[in-house]
PDB file of N, CA and C in Angstrom:
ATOM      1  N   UNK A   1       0.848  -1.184   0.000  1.00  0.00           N
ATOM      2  CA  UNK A   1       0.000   0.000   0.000  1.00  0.00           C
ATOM      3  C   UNK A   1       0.890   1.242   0.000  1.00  0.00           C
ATOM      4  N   UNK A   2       0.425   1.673  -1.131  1.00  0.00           N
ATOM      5  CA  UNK A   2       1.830   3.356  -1.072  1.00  0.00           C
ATOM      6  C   UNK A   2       0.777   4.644  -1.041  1.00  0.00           C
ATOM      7  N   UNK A   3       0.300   5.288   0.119  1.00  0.00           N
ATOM      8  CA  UNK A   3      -0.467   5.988   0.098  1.00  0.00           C
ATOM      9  C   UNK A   3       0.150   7.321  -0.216  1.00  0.00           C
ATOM     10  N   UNK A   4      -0.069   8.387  -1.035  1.00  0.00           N
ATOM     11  CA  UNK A   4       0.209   9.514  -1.475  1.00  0.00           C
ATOM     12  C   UNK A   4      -0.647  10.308  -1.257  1.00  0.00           C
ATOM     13  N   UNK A   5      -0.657  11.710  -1.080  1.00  0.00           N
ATOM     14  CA  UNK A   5      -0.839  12.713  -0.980  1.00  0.00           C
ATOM     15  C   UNK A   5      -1.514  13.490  -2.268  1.00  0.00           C
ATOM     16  N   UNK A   6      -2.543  13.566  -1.539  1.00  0.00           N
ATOM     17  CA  UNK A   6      -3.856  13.645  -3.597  1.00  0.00           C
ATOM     18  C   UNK A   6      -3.839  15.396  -3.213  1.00  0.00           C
ATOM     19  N   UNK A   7      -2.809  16.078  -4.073  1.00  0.00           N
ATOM     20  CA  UNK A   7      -2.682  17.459  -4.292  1.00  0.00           C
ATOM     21  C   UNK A   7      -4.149  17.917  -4.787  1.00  0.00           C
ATOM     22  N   UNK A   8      -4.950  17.542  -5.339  1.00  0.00           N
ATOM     23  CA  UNK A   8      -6.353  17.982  -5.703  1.00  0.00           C
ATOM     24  C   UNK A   8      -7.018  17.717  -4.605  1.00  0.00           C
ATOM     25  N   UNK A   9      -7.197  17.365  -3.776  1.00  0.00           N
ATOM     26  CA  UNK A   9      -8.227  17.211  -2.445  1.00  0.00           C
ATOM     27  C   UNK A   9      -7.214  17.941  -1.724  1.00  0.00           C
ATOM     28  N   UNK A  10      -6.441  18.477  -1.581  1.00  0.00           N
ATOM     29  CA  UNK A  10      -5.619  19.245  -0.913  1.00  0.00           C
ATOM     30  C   UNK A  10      -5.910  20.977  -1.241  1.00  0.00           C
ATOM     31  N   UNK A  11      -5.681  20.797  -2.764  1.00  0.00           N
ATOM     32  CA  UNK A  11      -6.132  22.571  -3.141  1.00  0.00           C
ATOM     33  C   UNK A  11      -7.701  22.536  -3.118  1.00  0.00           C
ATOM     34  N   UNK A  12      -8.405  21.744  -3.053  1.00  0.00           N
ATOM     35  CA  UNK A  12     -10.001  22.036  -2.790  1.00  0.00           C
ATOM     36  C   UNK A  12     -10.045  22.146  -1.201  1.00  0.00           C
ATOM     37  N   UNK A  13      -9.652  21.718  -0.395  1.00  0.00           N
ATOM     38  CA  UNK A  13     -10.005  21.763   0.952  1.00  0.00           C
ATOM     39  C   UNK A  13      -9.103  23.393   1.509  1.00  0.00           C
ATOM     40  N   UNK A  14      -7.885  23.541   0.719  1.00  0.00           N
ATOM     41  CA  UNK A  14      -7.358  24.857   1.254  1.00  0.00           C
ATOM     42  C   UNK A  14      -8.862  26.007   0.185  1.00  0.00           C
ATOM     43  N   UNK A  15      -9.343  25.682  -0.449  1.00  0.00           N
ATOM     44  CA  UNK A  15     -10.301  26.507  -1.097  1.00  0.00           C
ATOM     45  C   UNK A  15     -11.591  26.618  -0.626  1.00  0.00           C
ATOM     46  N   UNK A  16     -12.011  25.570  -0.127  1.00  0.00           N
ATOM     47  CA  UNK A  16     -12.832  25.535   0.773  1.00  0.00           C
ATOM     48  C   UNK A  16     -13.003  26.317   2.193  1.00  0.00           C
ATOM     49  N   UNK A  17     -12.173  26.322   2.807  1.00  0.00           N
ATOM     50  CA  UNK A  17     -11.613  26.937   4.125  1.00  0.00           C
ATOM     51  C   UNK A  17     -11.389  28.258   3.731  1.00  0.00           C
ATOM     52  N   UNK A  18     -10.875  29.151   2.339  1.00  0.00           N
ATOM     53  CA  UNK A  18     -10.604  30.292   2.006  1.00  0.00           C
ATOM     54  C   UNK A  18     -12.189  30.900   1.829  1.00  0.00           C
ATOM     55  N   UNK A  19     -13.314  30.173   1.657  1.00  0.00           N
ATOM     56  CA  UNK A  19     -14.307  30.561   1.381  1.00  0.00           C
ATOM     57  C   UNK A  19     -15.452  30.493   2.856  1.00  0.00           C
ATOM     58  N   UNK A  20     -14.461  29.763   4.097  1.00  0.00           N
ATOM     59  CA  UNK A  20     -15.103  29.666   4.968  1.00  0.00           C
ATOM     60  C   UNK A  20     -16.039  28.401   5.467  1.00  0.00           C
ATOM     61  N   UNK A  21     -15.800  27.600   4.277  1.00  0.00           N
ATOM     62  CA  UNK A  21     -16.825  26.529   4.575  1.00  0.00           C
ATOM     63  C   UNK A  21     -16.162  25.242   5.284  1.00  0.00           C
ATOM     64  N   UNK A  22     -16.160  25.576   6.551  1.00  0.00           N
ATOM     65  CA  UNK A  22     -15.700  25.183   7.586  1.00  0.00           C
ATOM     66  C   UNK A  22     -16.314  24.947   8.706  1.00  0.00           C
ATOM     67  N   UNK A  23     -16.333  23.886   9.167  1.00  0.00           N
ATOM     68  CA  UNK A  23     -16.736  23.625  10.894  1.00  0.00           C
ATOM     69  C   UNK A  23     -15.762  23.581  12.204  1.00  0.00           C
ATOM     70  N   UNK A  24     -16.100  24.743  12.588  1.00  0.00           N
ATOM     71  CA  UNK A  24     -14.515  24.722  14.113  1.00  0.00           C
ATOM     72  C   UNK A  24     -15.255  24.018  15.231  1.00  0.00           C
ATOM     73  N   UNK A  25     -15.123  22.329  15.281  1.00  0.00           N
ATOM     74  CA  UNK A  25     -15.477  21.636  15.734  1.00  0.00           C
ATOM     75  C   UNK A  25     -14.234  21.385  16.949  1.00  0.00           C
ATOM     76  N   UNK A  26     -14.395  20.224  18.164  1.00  0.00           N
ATOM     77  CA  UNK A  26     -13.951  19.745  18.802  1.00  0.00           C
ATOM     78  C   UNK A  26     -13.351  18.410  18.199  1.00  0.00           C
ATOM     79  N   UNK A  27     -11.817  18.488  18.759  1.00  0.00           N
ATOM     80  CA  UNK A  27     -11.032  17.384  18.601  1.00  0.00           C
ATOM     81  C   UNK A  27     -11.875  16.055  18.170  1.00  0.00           C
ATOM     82  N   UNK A  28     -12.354  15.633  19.710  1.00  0.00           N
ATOM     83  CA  UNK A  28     -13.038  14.204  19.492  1.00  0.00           C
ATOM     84  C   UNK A  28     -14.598  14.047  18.721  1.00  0.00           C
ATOM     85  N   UNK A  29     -14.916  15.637  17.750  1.00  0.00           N
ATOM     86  CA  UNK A  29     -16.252  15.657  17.378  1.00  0.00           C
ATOM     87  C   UNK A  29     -16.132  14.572  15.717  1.00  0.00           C
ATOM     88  N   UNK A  30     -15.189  14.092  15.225  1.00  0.00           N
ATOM     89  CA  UNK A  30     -15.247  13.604  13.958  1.00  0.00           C
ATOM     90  C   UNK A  30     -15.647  12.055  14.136  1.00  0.00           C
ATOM     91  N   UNK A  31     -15.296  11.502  15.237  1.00  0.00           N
ATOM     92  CA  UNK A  31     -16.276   9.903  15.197  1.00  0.00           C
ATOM     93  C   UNK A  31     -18.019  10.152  14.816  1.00  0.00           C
ATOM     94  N   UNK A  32     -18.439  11.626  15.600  1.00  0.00           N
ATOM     95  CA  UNK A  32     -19.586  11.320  14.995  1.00  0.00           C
ATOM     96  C   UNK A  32     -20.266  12.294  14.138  1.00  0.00           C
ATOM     97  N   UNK A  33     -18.943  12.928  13.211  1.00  0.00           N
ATOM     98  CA  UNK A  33     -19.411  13.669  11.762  1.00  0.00           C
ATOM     99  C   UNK A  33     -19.196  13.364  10.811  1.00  0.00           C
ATOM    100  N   UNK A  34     -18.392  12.231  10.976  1.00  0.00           N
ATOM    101  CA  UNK A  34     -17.888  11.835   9.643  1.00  0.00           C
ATOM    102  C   UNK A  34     -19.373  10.847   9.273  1.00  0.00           C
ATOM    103  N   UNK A  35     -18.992  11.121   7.518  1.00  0.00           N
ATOM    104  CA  UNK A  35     -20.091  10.629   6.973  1.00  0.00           C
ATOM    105  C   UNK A  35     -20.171   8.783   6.894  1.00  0.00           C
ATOM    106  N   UNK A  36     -21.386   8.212   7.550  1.00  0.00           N
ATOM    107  CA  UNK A  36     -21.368   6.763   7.466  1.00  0.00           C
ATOM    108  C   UNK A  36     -21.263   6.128   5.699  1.00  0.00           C
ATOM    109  N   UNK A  37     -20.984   5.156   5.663  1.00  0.00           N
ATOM    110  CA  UNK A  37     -20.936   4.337   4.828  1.00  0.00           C
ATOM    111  C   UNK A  37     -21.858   4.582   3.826  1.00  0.00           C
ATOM    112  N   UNK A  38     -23.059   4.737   4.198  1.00  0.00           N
ATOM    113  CA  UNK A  38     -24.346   4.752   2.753  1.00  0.00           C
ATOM    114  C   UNK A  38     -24.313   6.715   2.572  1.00  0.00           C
ATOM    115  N   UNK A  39     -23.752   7.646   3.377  1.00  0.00           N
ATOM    116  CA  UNK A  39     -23.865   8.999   3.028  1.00  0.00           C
ATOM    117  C   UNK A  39     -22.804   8.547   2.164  1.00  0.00           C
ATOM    118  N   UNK A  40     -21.274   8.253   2.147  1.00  0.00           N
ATOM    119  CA  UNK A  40     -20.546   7.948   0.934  1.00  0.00           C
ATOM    120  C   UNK A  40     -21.383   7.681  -0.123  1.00  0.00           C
ATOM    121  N   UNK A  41     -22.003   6.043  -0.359  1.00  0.00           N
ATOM    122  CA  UNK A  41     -22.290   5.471  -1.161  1.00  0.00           C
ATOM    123  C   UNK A  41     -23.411   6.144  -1.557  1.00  0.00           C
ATOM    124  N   UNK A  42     -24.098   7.355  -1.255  1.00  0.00           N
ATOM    125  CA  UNK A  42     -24.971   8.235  -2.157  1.00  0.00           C
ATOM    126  C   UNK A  42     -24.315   9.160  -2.448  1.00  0.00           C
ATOM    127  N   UNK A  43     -23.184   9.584  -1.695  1.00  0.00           N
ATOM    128  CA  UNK A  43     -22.420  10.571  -2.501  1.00  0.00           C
ATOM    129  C   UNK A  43     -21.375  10.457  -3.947  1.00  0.00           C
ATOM    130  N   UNK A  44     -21.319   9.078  -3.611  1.00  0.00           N
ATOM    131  CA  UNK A  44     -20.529   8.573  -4.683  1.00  0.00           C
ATOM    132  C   UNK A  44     -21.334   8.524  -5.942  1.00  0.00           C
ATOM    133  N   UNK A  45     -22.745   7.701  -6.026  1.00  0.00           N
ATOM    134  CA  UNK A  45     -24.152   7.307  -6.630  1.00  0.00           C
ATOM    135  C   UNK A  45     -24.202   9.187  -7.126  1.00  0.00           C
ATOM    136  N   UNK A  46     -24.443   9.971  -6.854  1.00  0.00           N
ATOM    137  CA  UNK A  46     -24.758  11.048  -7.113  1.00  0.00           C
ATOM    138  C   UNK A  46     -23.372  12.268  -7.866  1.00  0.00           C
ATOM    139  N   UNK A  47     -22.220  11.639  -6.863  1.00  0.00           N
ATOM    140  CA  UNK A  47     -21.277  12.933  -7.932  1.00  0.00           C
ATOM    141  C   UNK A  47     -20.189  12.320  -8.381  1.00  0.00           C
ATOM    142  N   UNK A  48     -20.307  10.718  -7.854  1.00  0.00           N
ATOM    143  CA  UNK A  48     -18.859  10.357  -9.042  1.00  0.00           C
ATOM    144  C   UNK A  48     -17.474  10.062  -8.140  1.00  0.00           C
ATOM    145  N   UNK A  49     -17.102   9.475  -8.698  1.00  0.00           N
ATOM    146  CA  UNK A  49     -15.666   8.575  -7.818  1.00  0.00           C
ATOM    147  C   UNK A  49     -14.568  10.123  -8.173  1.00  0.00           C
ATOM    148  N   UNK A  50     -14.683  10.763  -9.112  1.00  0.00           N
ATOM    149  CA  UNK A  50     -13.325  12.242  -9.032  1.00  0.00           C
ATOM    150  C   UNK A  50     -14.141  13.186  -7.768  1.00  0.00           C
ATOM    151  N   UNK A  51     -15.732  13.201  -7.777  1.00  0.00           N
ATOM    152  CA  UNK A  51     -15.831  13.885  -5.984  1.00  0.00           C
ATOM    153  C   UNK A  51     -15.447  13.464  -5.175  1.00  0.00           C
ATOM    154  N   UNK A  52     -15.101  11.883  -5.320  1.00  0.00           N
ATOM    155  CA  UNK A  52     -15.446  11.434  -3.949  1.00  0.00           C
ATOM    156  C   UNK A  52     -13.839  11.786  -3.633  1.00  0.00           C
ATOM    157  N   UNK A  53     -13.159  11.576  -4.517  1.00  0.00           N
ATOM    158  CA  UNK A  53     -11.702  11.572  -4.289  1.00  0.00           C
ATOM    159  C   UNK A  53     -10.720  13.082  -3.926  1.00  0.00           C
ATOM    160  N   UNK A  54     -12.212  14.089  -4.021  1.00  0.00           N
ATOM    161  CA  UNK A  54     -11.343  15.340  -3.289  1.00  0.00           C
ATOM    162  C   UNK A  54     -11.899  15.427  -2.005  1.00  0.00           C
ATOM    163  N   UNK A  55     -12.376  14.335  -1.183  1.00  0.00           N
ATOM    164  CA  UNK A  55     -12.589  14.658   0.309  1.00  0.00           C
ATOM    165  C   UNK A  55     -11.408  13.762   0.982  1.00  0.00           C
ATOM    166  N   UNK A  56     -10.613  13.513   0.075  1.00  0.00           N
ATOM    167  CA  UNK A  56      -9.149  12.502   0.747  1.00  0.00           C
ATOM    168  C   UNK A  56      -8.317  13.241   0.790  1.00  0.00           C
ATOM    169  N   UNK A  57      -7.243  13.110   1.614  1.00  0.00           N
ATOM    170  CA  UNK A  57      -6.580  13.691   1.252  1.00  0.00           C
ATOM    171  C   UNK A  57      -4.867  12.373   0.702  1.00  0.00           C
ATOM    172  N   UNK A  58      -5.504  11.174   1.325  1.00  0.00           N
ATOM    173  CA  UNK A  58      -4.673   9.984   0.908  1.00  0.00           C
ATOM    174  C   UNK A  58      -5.153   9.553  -0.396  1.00  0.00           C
ATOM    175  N   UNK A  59      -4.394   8.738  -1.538  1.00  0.00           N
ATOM    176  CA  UNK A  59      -4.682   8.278  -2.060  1.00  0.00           C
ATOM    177  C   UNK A  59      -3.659   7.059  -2.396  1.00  0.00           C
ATOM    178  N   UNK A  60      -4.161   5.920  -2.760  1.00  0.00           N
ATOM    179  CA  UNK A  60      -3.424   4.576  -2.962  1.00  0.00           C
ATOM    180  C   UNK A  60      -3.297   3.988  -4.413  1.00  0.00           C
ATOM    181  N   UNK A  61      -2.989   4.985  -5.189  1.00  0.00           N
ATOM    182  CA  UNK A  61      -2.650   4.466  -6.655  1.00  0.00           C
ATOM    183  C   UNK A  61      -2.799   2.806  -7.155  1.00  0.00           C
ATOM    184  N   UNK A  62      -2.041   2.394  -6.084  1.00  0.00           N
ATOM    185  CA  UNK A  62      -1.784   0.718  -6.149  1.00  0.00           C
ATOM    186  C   UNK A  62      -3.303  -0.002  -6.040  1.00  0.00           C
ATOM    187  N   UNK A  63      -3.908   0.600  -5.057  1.00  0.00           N
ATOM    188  CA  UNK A  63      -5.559  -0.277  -5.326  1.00  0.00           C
ATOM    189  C   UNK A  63      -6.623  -0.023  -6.285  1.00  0.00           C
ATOM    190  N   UNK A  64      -7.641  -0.823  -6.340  1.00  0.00           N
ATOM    191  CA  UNK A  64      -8.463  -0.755  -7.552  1.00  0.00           C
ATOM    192  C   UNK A  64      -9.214   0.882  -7.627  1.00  0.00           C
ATOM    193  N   UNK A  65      -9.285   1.351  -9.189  1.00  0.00           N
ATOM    194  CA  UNK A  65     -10.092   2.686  -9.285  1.00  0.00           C
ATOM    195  C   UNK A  65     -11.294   2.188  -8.835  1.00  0.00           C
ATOM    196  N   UNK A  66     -11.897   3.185  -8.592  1.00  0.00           N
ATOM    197  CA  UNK A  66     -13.349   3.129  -8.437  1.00  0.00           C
ATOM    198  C   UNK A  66     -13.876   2.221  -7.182  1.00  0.00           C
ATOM    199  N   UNK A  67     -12.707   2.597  -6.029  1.00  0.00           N
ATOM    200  CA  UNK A  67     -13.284   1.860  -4.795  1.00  0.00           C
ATOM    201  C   UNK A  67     -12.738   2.322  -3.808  1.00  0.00           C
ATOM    202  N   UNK A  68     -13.724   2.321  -2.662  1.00  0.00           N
ATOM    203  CA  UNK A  68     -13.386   3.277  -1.437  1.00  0.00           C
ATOM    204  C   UNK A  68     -11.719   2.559  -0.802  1.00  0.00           C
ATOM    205  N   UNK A  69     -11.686   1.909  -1.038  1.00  0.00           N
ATOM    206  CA  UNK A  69      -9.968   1.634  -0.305  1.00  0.00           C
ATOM    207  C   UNK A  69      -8.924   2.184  -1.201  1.00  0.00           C
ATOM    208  N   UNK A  70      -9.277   2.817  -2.225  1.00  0.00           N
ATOM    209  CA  UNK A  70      -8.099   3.822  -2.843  1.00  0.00           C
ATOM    210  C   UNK A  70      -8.128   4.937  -2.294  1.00  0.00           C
ATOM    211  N   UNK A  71      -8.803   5.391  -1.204  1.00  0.00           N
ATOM    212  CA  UNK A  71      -9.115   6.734  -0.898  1.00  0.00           C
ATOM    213  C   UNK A  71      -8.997   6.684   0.835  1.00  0.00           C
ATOM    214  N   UNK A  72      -8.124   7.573   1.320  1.00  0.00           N
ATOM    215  CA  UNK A  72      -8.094   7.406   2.665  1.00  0.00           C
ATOM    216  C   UNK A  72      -7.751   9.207   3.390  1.00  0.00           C
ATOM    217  N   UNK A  73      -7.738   9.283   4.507  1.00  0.00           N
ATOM    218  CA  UNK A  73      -7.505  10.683   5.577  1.00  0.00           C
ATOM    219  C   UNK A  73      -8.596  11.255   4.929  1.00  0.00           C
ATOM    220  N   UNK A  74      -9.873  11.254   5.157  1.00  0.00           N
ATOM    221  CA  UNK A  74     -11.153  12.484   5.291  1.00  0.00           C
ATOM    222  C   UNK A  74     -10.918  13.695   5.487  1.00  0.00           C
ATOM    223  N   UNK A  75     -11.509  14.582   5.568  1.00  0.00           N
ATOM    224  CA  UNK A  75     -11.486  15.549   6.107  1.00  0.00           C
ATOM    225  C   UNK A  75     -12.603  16.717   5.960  1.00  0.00           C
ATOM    226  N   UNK A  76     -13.487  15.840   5.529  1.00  0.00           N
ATOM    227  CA  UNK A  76     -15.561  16.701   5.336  1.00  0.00           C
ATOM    228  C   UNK A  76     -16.064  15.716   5.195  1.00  0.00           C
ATOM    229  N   UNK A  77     -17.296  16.688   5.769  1.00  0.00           N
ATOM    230  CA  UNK A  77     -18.335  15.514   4.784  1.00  0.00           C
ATOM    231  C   UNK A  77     -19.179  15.664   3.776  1.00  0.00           C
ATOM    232  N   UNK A  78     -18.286  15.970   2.804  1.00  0.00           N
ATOM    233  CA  UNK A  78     -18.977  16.563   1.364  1.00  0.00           C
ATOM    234  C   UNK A  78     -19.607  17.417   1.530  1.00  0.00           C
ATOM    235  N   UNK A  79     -19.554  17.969   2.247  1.00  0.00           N
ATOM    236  CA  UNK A  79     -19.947  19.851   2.342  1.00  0.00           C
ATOM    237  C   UNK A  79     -19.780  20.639   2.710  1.00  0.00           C
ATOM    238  N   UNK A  80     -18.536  20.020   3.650  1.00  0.00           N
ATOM    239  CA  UNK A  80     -17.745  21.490   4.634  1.00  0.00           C
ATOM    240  C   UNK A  80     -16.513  20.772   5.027  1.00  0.00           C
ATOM    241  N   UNK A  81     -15.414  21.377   5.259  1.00  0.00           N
ATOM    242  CA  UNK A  81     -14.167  20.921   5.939  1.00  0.00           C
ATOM    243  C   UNK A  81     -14.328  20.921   7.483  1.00  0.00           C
ATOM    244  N   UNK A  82     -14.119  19.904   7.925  1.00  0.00           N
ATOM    245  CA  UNK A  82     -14.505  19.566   9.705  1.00  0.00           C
ATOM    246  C   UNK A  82     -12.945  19.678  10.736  1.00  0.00           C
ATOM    247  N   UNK A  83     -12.812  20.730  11.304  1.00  0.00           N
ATOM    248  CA  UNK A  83     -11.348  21.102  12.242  1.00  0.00           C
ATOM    249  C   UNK A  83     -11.423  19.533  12.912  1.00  0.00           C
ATOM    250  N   UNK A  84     -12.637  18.724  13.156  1.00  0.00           N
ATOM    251  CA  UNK A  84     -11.911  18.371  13.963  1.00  0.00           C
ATOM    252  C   UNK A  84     -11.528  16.480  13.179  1.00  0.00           C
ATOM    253  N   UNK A  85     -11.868  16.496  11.783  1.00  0.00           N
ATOM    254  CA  UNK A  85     -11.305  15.253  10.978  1.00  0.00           C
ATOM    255  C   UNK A  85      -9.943  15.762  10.232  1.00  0.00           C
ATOM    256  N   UNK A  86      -9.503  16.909  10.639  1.00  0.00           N
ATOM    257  CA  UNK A  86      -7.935  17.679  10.420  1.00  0.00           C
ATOM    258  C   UNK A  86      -7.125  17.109  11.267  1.00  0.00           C
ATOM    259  N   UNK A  87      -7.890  17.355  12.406  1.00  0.00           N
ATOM    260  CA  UNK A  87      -6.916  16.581  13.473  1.00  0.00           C
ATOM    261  C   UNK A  87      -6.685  15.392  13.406  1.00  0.00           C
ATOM    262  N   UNK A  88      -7.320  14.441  13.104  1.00  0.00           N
ATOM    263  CA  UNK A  88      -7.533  12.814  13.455  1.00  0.00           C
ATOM    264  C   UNK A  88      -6.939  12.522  12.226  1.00  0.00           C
ATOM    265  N   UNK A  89      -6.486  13.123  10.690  1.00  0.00           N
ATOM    266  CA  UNK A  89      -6.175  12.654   9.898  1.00  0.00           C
ATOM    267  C   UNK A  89      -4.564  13.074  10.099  1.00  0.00           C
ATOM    268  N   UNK A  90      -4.033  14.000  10.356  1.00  0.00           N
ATOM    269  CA  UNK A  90      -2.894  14.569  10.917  1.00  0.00           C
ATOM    270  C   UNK A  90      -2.135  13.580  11.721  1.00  0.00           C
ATOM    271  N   UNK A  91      -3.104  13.038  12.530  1.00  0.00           N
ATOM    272  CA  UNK A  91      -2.503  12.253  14.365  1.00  0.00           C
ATOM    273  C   UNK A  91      -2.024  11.034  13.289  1.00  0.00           C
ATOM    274  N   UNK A  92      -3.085  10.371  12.453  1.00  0.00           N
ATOM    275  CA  UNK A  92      -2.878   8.877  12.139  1.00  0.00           C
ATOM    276  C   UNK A  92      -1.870   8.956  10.802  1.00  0.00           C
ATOM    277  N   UNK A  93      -1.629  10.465   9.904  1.00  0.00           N
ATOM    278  CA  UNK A  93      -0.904  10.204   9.226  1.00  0.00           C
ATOM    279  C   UNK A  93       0.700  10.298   9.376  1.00  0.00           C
ATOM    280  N   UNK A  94       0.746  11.111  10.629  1.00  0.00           N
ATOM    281  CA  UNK A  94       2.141  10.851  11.316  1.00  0.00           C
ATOM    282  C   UNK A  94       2.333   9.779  11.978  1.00  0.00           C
ATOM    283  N   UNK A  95       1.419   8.943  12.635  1.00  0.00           N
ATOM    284  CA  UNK A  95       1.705   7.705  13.380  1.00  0.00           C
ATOM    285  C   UNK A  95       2.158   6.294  12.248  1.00  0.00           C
ATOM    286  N   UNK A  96       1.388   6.584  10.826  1.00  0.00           N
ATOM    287  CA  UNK A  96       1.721   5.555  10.275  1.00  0.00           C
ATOM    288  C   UNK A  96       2.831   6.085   8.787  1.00  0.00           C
ATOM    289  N   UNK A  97       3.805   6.877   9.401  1.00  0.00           N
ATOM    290  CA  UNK A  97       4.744   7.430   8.141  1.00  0.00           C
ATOM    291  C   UNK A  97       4.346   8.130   7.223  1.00  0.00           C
ATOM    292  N   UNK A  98       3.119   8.781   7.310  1.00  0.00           N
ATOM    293  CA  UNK A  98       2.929   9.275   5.965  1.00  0.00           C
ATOM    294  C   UNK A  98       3.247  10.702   6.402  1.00  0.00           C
ATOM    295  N   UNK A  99       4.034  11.529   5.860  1.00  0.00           N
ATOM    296  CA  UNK A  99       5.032  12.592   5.996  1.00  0.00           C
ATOM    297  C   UNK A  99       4.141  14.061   5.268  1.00  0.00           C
ATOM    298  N   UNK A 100       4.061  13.246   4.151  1.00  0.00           N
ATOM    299  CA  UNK A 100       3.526  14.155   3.224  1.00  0.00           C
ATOM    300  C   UNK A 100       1.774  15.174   3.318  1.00  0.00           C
ATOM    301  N   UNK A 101       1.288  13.945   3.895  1.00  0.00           N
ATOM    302  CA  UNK A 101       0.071  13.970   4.298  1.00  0.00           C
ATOM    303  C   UNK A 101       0.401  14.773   6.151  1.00  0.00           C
ATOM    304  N   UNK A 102       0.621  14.062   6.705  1.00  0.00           N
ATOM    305  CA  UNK A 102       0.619  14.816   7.892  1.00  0.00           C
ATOM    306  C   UNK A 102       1.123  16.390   7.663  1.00  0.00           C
ATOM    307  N   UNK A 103       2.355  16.994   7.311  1.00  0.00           N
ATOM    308  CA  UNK A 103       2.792  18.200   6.686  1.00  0.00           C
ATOM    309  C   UNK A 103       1.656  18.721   6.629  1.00  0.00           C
ATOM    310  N   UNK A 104       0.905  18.348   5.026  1.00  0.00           N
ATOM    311  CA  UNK A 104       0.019  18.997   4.100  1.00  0.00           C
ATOM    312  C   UNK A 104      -1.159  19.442   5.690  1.00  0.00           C
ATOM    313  N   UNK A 105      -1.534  18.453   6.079  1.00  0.00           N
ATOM    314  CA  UNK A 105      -2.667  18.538   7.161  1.00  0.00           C
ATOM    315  C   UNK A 105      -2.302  19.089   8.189  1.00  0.00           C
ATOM    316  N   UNK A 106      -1.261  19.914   8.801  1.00  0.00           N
ATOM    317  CA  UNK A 106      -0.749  20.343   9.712  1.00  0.00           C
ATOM    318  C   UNK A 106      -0.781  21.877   9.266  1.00  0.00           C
ATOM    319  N   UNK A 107      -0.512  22.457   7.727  1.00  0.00           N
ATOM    320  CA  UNK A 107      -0.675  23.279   7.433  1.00  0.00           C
ATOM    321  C   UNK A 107      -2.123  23.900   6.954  1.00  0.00           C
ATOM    322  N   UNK A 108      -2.793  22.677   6.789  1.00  0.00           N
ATOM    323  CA  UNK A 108      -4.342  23.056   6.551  1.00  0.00           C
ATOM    324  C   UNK A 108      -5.081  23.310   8.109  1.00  0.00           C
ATOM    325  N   UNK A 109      -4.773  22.867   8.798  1.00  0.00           N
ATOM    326  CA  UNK A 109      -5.280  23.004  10.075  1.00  0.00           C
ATOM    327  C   UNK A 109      -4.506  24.274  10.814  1.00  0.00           C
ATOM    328  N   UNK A 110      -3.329  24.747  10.208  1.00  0.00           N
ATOM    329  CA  UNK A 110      -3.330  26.554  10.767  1.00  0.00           C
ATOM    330  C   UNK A 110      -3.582  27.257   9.972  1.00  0.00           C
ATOM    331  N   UNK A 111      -3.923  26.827   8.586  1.00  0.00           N
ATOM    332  CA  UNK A 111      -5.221  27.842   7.841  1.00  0.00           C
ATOM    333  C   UNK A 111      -6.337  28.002   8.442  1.00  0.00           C
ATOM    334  N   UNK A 112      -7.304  27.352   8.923  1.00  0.00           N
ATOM    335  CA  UNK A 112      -8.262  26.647   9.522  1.00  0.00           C
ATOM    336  C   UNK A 112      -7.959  27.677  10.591  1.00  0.00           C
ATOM    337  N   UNK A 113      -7.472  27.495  11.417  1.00  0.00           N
ATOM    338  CA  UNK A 113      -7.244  28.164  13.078  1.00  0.00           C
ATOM    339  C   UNK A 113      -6.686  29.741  12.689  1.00  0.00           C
ATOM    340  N   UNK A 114      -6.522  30.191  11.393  1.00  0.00           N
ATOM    341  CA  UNK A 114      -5.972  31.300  11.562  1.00  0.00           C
ATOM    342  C   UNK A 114      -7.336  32.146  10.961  1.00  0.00           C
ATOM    343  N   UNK A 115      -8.735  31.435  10.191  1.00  0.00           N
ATOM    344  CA  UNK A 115      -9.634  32.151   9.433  1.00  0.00           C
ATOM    345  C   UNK A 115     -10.618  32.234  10.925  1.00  0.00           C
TER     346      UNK A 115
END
C-alpha cells in the first residue's frame, strides 16, 4: 500500500476553508461527523468517484479505481471541511509514516485556526 498525498483534495479543501466553509469543531467531534458508509455510497451514486476523491486527502494508486480503499484521511463531509477530521487525519498520518500527508494537514489546520 503506497499511500500519497492527492494534491487535488488538498487545493479544494485549502479553497474551501478560504471561502469559509468550515466547521470549528472539537477534537473528538469527527467519530460522529464523519459521513457513514451509505452517506458515501450516495455521494458517490450522485457525484462520481473524481468527488469522492477530493474529500481525501490519501490516495493509494496501487488499489483498484473506483473503490473506497483507494481513498483514505477524510477531512468533510462533502460539504464542509470539519477542524476536527484535520486533526484525526494529521494524528494517524504521522503515526503511520505518511510525511507528506501529515505536513500537508498540519498546514491546513493553521489555515483553519488562523480564518
Amino acid at each position: 500500500m503506497t499511500v500519497k498525498l492527492n494534491r487535488k483534495a488538498l487545493e479544494h479543501a485549502r479553497t474551501l476553508v478560504e471561502k469559509g466553509t468550515v466547521v470549528h469543531d472539537a477534537r473528538d467531534d469527527w467519530s460522529e461527523d464523519a459521513p457513514s458508509a451509505d452517506d458515501e455510497n450516495a455521494f458517490i451514486e450522485k457525484h462520481g468517484w473524481d468527488a469522492y476523491a477530493l474529500w481525501h486527502l490519501g490516495e493509494d494508486a496501487e488499489a483498484s479505481e473506483e473503490t473506497k480503499g483507494r481513498f483514505s484521511f477524510p477531512y468533510g463531509d462533502f460539504a464542509t471541511v470539519h477542524r476536527c477530521a484535520v486533526i484525526s487525519l494529521e494524528s494517524r498520518a504521522a503515526q503511520n509514516d505518511h510525511d507528506d500527508i501529515a505536513k500537508a494537514s498540519k498546514k491546513l489546520l493553521e489555515q483553519i485556526d488562523a480564518g
